[in-house]
C-alpha atoms as a PDB file:
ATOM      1  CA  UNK A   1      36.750  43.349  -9.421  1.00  0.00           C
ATOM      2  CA  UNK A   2      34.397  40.502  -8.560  1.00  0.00           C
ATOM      3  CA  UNK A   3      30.445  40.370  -9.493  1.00  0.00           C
ATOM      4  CA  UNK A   4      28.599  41.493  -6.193  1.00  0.00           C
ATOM      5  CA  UNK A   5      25.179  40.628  -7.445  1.00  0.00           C
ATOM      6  CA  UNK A   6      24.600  37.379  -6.340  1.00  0.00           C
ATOM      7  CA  UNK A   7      20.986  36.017  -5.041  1.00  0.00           C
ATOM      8  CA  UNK A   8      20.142  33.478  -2.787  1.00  0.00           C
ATOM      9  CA  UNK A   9      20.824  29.894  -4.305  1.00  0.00           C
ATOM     10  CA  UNK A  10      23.782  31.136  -6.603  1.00  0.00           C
ATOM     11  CA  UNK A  11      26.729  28.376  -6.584  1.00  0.00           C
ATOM     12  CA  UNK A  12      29.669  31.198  -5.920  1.00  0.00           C
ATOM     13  CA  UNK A  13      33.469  29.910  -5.080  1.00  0.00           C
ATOM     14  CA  UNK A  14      35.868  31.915  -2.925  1.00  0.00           C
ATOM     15  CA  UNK A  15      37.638  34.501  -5.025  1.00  0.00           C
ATOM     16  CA  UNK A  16      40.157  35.124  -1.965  1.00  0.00           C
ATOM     17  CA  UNK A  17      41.101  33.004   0.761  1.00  0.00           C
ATOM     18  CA  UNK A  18      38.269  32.802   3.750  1.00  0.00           C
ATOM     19  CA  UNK A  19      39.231  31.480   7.533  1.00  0.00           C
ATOM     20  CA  UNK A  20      38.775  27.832   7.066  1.00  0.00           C
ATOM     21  CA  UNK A  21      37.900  28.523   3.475  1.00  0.00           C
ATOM     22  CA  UNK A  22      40.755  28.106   0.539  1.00  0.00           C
ATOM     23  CA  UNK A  23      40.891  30.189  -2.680  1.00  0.00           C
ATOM     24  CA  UNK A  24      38.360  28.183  -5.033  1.00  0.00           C
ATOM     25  CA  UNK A  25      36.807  26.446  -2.685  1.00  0.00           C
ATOM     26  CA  UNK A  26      33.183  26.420  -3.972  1.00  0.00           C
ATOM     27  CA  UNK A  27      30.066  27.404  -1.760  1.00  0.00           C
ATOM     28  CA  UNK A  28      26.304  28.323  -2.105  1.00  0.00           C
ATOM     29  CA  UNK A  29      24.651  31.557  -1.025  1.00  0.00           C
ATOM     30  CA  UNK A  30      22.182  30.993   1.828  1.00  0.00           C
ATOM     31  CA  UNK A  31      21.191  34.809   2.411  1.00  0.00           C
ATOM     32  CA  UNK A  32      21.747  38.017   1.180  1.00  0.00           C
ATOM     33  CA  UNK A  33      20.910  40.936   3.520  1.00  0.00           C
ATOM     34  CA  UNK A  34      22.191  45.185   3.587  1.00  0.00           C
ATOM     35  CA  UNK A  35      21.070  47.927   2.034  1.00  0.00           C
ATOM     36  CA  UNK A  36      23.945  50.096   1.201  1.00  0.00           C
ATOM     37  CA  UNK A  37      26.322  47.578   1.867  1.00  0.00           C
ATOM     38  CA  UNK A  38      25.352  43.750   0.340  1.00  0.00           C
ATOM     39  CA  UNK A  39      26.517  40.756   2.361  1.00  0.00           C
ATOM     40  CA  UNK A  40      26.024  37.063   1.476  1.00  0.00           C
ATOM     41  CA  UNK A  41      25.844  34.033   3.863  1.00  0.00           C
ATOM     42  CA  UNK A  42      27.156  31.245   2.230  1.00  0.00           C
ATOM     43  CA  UNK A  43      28.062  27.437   2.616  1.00  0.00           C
ATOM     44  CA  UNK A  44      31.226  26.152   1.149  1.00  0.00           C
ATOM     45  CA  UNK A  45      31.695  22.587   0.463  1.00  0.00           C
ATOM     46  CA  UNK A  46      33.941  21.864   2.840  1.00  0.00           C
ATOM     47  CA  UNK A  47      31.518  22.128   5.853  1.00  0.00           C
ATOM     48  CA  UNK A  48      32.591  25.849   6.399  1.00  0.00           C
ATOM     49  CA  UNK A  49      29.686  28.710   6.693  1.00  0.00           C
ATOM     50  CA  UNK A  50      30.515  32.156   6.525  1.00  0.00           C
ATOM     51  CA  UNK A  51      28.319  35.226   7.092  1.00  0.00           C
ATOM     52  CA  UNK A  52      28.708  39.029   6.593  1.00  0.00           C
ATOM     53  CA  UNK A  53      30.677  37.965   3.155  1.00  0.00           C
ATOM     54  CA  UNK A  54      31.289  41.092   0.806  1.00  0.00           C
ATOM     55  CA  UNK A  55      30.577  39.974  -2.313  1.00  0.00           C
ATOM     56  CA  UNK A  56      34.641  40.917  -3.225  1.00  0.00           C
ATOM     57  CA  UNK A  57      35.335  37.739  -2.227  1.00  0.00           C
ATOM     58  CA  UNK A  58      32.967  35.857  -4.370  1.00  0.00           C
ATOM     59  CA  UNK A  59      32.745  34.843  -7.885  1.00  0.00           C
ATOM     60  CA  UNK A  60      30.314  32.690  -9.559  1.00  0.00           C
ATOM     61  CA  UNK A  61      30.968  29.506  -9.720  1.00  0.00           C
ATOM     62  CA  UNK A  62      31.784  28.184 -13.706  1.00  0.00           C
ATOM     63  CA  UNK A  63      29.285  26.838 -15.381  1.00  0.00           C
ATOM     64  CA  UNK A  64      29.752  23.091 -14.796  1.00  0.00           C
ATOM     65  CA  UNK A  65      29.809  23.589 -10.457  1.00  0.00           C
ATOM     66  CA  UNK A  66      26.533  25.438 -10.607  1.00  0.00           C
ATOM     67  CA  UNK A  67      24.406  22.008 -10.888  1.00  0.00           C
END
């Protein structure tokens, strides 16, 4: 199961496929926002922006992407 504690800033890459949005395809968070349930807002790299994102479909983005 995938990290869900991300904060705003992180570099994150799709963990699952996304509408528009390829497995891999790596992003930044923009916004996190729910109390009992945590969703991210984040940019991918290939122009695609995605709100309402459970962090399931997320992981953080290896070490040499998060520059």
């Amino acid at each position: 199961m995938a990290d869900t504690e991300f904060s705003k800033g992180d570099r994150v890459v799709a963990a699952q496929g996304l509408p528009g949005v390829p497995e891999g395809t790596p992003g930044r968070v923009v916004m996190v926002t729910g109390l009992s349930w945590i969703r991210y807002r984040v940019q991918f790299d290939n122009g695609f922006e995605h709100s309402l994102v459970d962090g399931r479909y997320l992981d953080r983005a290896p070490a040499k992407q998060r520059h």
